[in-house]
Protein backbone atom coordinates (compact mmCIF):
# COMPACT_ATOMS: atom_id res chain seq x y z
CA UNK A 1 94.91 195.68 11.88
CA UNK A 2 95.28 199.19 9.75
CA UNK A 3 92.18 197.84 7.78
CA UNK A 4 90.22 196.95 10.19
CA UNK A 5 90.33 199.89 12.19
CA UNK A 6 90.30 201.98 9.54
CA UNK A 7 87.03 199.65 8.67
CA UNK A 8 85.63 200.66 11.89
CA UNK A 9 86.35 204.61 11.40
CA UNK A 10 84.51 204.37 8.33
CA UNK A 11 81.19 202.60 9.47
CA UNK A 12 81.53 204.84 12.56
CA UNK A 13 81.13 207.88 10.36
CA UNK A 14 78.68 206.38 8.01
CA UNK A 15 76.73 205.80 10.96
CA UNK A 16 76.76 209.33 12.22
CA UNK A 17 75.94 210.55 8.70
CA UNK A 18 73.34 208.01 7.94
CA UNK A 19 71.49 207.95 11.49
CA UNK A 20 71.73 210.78 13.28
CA UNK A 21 73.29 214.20 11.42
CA UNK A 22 72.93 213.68 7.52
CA UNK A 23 75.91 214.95 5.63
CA UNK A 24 74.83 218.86 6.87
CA UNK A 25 73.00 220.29 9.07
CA UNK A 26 71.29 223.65 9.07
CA UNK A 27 70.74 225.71 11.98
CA UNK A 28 70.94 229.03 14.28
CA UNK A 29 74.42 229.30 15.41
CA UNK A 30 72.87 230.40 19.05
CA UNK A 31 71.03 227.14 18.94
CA UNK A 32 73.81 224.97 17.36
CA UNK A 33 75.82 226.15 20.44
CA UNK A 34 73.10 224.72 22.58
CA UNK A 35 72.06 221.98 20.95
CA UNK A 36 73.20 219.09 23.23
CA UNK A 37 70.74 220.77 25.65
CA UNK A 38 67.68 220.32 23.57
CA UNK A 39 66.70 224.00 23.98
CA UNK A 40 63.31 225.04 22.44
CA UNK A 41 64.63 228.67 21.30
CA UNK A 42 66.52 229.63 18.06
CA UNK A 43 64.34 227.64 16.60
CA UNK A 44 63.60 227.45 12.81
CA UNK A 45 60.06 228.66 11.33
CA UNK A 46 59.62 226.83 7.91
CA UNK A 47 58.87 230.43 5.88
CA UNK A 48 59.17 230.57 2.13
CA UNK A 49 62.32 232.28 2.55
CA UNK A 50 63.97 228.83 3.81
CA UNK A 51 62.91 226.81 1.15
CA UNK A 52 63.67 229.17 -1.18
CA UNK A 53 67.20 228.82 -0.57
CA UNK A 54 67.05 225.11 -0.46
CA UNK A 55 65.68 224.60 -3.91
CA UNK A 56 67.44 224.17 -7.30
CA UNK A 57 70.72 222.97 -5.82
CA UNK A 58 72.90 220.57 -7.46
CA UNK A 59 73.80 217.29 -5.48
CA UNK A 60 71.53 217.81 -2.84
CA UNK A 61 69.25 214.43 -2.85
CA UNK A 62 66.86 215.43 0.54
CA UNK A 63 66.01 217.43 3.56
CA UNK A 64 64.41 216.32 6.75
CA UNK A 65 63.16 218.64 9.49
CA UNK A 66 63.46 217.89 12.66
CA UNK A 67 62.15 219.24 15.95
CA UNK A 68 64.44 218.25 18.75
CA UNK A 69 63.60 217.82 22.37
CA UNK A 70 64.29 216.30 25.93
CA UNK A 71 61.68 214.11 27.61
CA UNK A 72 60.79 211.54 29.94
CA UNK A 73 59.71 208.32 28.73
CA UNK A 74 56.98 206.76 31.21
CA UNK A 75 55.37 203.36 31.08
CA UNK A 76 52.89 203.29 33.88
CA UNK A 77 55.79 202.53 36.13
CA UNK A 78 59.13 203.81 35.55
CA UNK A 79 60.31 206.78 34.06
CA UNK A 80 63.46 207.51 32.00
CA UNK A 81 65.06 210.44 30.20
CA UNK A 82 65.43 210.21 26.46
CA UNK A 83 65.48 212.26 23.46
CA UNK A 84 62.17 212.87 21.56
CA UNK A 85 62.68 213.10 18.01
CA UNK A 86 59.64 215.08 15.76
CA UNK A 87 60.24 213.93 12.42
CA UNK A 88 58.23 213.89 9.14
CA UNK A 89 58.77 210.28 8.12
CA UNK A 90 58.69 210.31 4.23
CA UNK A 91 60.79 213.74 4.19
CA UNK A 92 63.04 211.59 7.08
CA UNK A 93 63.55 208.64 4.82
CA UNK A 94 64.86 210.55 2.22
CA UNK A 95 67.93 211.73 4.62
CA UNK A 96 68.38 208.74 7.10
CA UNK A 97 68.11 204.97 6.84
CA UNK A 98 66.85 204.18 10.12
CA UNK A 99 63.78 202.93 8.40
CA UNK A 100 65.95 199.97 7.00
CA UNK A 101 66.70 198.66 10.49
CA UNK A 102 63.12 198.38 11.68
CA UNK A 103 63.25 194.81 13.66
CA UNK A 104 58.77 195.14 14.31
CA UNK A 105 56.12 196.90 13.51
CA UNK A 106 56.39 199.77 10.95
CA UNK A 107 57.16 203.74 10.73
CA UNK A 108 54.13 205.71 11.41
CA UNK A 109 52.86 208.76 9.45
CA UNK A 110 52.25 212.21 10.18
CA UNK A 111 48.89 212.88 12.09
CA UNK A 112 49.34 209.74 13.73
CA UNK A 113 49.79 209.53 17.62
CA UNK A 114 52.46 206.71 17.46
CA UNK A 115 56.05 206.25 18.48
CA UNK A 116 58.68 204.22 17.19
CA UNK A 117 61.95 203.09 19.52
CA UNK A 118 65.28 201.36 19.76
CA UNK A 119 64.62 197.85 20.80
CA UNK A 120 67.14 197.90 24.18
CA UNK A 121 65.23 201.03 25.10
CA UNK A 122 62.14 199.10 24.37
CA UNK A 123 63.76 195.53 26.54
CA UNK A 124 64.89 198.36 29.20
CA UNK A 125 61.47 200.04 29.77
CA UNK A 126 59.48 196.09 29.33
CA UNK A 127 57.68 197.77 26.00
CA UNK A 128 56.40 195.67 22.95
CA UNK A 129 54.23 197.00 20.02
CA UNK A 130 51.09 198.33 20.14
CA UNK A 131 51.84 199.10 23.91
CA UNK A 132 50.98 202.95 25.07
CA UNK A 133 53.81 205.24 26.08
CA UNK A 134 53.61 208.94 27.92
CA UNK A 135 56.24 211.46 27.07
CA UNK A 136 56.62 214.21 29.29
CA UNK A 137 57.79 217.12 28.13
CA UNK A 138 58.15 221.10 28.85
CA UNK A 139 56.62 223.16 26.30
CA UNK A 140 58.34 226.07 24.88
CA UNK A 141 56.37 228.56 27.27
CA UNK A 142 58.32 226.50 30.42
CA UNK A 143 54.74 224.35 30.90
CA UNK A 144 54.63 220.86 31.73
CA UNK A 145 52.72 218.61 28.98
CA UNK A 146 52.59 215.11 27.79
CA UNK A 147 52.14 212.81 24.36
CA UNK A 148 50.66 209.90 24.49
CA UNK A 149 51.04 207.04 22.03
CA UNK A 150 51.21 204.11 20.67
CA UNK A 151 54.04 201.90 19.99
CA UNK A 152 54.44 201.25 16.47
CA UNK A 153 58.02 199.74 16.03
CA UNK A 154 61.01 198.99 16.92
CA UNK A 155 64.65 199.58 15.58
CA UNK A 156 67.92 197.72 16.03
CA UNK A 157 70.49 200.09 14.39
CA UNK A 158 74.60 200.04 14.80
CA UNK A 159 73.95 203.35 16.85
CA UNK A 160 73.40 203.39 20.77
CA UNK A 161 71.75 206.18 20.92
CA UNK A 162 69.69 205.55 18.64
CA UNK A 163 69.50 201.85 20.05
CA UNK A 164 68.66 202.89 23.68
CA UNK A 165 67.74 206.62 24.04
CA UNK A 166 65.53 207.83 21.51
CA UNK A 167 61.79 208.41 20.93
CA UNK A 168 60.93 209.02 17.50
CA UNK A 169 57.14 210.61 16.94
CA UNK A 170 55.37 212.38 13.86
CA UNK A 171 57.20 216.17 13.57
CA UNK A 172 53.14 217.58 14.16
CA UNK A 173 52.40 216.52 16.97
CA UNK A 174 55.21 217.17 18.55
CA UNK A 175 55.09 220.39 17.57
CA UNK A 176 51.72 221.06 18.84
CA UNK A 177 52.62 219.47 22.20
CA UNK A 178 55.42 221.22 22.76
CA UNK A 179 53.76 224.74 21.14
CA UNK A 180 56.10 225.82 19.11
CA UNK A 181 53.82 226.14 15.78
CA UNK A 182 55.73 225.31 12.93
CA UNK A 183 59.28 225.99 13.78
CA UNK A 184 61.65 223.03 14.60
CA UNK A 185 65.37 222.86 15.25
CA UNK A 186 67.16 221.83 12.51
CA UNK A 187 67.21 220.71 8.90
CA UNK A 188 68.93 217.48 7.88
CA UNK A 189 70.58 217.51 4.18
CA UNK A 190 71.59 214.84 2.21
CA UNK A 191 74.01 215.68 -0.94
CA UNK A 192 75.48 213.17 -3.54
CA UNK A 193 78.97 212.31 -2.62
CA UNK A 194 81.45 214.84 -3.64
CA UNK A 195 79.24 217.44 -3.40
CA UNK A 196 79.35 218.37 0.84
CA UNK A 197 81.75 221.28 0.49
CA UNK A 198 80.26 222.68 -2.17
CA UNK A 199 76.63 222.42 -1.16
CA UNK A 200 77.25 223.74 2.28
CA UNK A 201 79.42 227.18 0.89
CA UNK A 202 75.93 227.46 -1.40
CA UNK A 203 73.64 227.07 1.49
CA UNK A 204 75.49 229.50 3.46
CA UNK A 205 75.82 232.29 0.42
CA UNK A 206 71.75 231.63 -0.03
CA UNK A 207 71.28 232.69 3.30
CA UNK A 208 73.55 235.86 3.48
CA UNK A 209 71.68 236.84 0.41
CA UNK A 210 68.67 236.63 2.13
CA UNK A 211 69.82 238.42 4.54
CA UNK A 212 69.30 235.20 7.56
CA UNK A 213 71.23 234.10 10.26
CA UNK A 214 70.82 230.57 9.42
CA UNK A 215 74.07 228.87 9.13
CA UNK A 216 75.03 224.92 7.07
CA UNK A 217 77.93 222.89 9.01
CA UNK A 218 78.81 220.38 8.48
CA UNK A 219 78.37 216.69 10.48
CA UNK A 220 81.98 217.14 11.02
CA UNK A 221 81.08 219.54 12.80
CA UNK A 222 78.98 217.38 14.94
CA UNK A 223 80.65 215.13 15.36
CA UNK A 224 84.24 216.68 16.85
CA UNK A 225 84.33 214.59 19.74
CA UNK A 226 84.16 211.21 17.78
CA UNK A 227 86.57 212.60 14.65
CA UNK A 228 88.73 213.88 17.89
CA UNK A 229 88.50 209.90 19.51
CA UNK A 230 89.19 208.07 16.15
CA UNK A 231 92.28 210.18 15.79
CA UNK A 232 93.92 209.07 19.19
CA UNK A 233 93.05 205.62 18.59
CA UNK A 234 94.21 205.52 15.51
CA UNK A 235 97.49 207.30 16.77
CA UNK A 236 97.40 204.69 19.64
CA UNK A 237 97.28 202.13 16.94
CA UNK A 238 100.24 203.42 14.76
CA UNK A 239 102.45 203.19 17.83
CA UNK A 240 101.46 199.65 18.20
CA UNK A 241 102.19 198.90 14.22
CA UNK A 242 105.14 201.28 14.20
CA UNK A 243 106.90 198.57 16.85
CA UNK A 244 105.88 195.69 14.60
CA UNK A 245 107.34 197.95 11.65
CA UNK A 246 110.43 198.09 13.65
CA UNK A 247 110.93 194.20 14.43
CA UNK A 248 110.25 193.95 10.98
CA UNK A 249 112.97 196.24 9.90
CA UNK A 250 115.36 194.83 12.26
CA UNK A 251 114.65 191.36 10.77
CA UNK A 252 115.62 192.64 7.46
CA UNK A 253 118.73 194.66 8.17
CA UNK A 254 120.23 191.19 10.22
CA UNK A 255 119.68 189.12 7.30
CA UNK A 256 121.48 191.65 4.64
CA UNK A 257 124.22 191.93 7.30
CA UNK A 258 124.59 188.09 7.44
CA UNK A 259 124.54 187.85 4.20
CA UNK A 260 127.26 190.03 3.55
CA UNK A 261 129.58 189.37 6.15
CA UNK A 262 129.26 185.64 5.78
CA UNK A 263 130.40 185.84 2.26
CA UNK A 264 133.64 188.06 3.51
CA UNK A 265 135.91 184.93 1.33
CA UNK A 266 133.97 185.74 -1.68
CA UNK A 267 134.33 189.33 -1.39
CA UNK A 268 138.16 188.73 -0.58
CA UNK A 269 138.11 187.24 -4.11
CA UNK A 270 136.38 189.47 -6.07
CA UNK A 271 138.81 191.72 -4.59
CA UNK A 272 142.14 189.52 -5.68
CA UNK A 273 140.34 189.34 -9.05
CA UNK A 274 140.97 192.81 -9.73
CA UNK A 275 137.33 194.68 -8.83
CA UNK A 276 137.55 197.61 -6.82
CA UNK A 277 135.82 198.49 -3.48
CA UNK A 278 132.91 200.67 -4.92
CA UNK A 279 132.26 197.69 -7.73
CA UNK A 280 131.71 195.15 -4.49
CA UNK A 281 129.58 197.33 -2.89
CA UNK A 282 127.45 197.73 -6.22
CA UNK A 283 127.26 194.05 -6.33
CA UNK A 284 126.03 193.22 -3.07
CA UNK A 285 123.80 196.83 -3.21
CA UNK A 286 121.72 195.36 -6.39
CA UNK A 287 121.45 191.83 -4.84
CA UNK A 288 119.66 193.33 -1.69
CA UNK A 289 117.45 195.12 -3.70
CA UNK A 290 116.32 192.21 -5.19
CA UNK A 291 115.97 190.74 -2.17
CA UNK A 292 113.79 193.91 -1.15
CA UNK A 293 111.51 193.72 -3.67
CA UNK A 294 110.64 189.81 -4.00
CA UNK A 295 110.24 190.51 0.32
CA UNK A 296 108.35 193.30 -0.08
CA UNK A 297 106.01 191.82 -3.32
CA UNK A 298 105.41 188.24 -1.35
CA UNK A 299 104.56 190.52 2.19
CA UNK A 300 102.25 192.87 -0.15
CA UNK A 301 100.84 190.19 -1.95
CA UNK A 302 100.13 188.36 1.48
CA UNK A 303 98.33 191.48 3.02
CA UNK A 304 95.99 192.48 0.23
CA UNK A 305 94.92 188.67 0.49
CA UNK A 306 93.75 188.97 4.06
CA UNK A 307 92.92 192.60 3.19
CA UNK A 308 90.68 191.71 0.53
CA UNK A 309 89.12 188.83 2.49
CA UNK A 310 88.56 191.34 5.18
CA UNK A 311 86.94 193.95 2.72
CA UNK A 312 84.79 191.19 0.89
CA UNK A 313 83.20 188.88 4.00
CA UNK A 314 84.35 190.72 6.65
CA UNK A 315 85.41 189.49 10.44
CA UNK A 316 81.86 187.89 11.78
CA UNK A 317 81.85 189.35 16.21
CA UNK A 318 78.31 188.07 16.56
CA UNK A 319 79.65 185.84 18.43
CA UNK A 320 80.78 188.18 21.43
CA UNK A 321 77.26 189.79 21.61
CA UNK A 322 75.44 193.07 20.81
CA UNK A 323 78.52 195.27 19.75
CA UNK A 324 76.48 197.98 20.03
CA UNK A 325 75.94 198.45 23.48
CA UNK A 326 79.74 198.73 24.18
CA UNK A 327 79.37 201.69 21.81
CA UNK A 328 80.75 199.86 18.82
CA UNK A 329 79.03 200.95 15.86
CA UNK A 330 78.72 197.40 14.49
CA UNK A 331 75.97 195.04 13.88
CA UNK A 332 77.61 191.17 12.99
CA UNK A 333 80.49 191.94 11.03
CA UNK A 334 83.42 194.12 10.71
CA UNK A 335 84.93 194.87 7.50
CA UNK A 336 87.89 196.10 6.38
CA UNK A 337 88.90 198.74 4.10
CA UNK A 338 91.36 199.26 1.48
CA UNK A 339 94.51 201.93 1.55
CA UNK A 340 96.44 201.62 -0.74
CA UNK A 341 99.03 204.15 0.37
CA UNK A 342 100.27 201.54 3.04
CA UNK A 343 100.94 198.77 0.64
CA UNK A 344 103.27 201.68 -1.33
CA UNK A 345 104.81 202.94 1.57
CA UNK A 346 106.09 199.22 3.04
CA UNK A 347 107.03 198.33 -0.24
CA UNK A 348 109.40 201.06 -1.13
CA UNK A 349 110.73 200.88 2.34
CA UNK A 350 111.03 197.18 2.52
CA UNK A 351 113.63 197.94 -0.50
CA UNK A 352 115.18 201.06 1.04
CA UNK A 353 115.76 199.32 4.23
CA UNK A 354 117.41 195.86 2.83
CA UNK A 355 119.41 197.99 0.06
CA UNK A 356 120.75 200.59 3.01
CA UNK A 357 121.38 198.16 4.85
CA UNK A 358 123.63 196.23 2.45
CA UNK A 359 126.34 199.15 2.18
CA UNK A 360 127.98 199.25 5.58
CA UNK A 361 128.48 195.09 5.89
CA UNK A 362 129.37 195.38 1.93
CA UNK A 363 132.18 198.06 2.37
CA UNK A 364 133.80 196.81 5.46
CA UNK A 365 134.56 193.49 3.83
CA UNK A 366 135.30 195.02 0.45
CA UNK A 367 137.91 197.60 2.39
CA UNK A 368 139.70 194.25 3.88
CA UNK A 369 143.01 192.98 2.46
CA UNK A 370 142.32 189.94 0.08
CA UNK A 371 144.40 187.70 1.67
CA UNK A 372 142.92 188.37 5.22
CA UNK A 373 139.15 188.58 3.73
CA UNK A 374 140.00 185.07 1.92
CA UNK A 375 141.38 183.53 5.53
CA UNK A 376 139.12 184.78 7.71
CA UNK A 377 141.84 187.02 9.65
């Protein structure tokens, strides 16, 4: 269960990195503080001074700029709010891999007056390819507008949002629609793992040099809710698995006691023999931690099996539908993930518990006069 929710954290922030934030985002704090509103101020205007600061850095693989903004997708009949998205599709690619989950058609270039959209917004709305689409939007000056165009393909991606609310279209002309000349909202980064902290503290120095108010966060950052949910689930979770911990431990502790006090004739011997009470205790102290580590090696051994099946093929849930639209950031399977730290932490306690456990049964027999220990009085 640990590694499969912890499987589930993983491609739930791989998700958010990979489809809809990059690994940081760059931005006016007044607009970052906004941006679930889609506002069309603070915006960014692509000046040398920006790039500037985003050249010659170490790690940093791409950018994407992207203008941000809310509309109403109409086709002829019904109208629904969604999020337009003004990207520039081979800058785009080089951040995201939305492209990879295109299900028809193809991504569109810049110039072009096409759209491309999540399929269950496209089933929701009765749209197919090369069908025409209106946006409407409010310009920057508070003026009503619209873009028309043309279906050009359709995603299926382990994001709902992306799945069922969003309009992508080329980064021009959305900009001209919406007048807002060359500015946009934000830039997407992608940096080589490892390199996030670093690369944002650069970014951020760059821009205090040049004397700008732009600001890097992180997609930690943007995503606080999420990081906030996966933490009470996974505390929700630990309860659960601490209680199976604990019947576990239980389990253990009445076997060494058994043991021990079921072999109260033998101790009564060893005691007649001439060993004292600390020597008895030794005995039976080194024979449960044997018994702790072959229990905790077999229980180990059986875990990372199922573990690394998990990790390798993964748990198929095709079966139970579209994942996705329950908000479950999975396509057909869900795989598991190692951690190591687990398997270390049951296996030392599996032998604390069975050798603490081993004292108390241990001495009271030891403590016992031979003769009674040997009779059973």
């Amino acid at each position: 269960m640990d590694s499969m929710m912890n499987g589930m954290e993983e491609m739930s922030f791989e998700n958010i990195k990979n489809l809809e934030t990059g690994n940081i985002q760059i931005a006016y704090p007044d607009y970052w503080e906004e941006k679930e509103e889609l506002p069309l101020e603070n915006l960014i205007y692509l000046d040398q001074d920006v790039q500037e600061s985003l050249e010659n850095i170490d790690g940093l693989s791409g950018i994407s700029p992207e203008l941000r903004f809310s509309a109403h997708l109409n086709n002829g009949i019904d109208e629904l709010p969604v999020m337009g998205l003004g990207i520039d599709p081979e800058h785009y690619k080089e951040v995201f891999t939305t492209g990879e989950y295109l299900v028809a058609g193809s991504m569109f270039t810049l110039g072009e007056y096409k759209a491309v959209i999540g399929e269950k917004l496209a089933q929701l709305m009765d749209l197919k390819i090369n069908d025409y689409i209106t946006l409407l939007v409010r310009t920057k000056d508070d003026t009503f507008n619209t873009i028309d165009v043309e279906m050009a393909g359709l995603l299926h991606t382990p994001h709902p949002m992306v799945n069922a609310g969003t309009v992508f279209v080329p980064l021009d002309i959305a900009q001209q629609a919406l007048n807002v000349g060359n500015s946009i909202s934000l830039i997407a980064v992608k940096v080589k793992p490892g390199y996030e902290e670093n690369i944002t503290e650069t970014l951020n120095q760059n821009f205090r040099r040049k004397d700008s108010n732009l600001r890097a966060y992180s997609w930690r950052e943007s995503a606080e809710t999420v990081i906030a949910l996966s933490a009470a689930k996974k505390a929700g979770i630990g309860l659960i698995l601490s209680v199976v911990l604990l019947i576990g431990i239980v389990g253990i502790i009445n076997n060494v006691v058994l043991s021990a006090l079921e072999r109260t004739e033998e101790i009564g011997m060893m005691k007649a023999l001439g060993m004292r009470e600390m020597e008895i205790v030794s005995v039976f102290m080194v024979e449960a931690t044997g018994i702790g580590i072959i229990g905790s090696l077999v229980g180990c051994l059986l875990g990372a099996v199922g573990v690394g099946w998990l990790v390798k093929y993964g748990f198929d849930i095709s079966y139970a539908g579209d994942m996705t639209t329950y908000g479950i950031p999975i396509l057909n399977r869900l795989y598991g993930v190692w951690n190591l730290s687990a398997f270390g932490f049951l296996f030392i306690l599996g032998i604390i518990v069975a050798l603490l456990s081993s004292i108390t049964p241990a001495l009271w027999a030891a403590r016992k006069d031979p003769v009674k220990a040997i009779y059973h009085r």
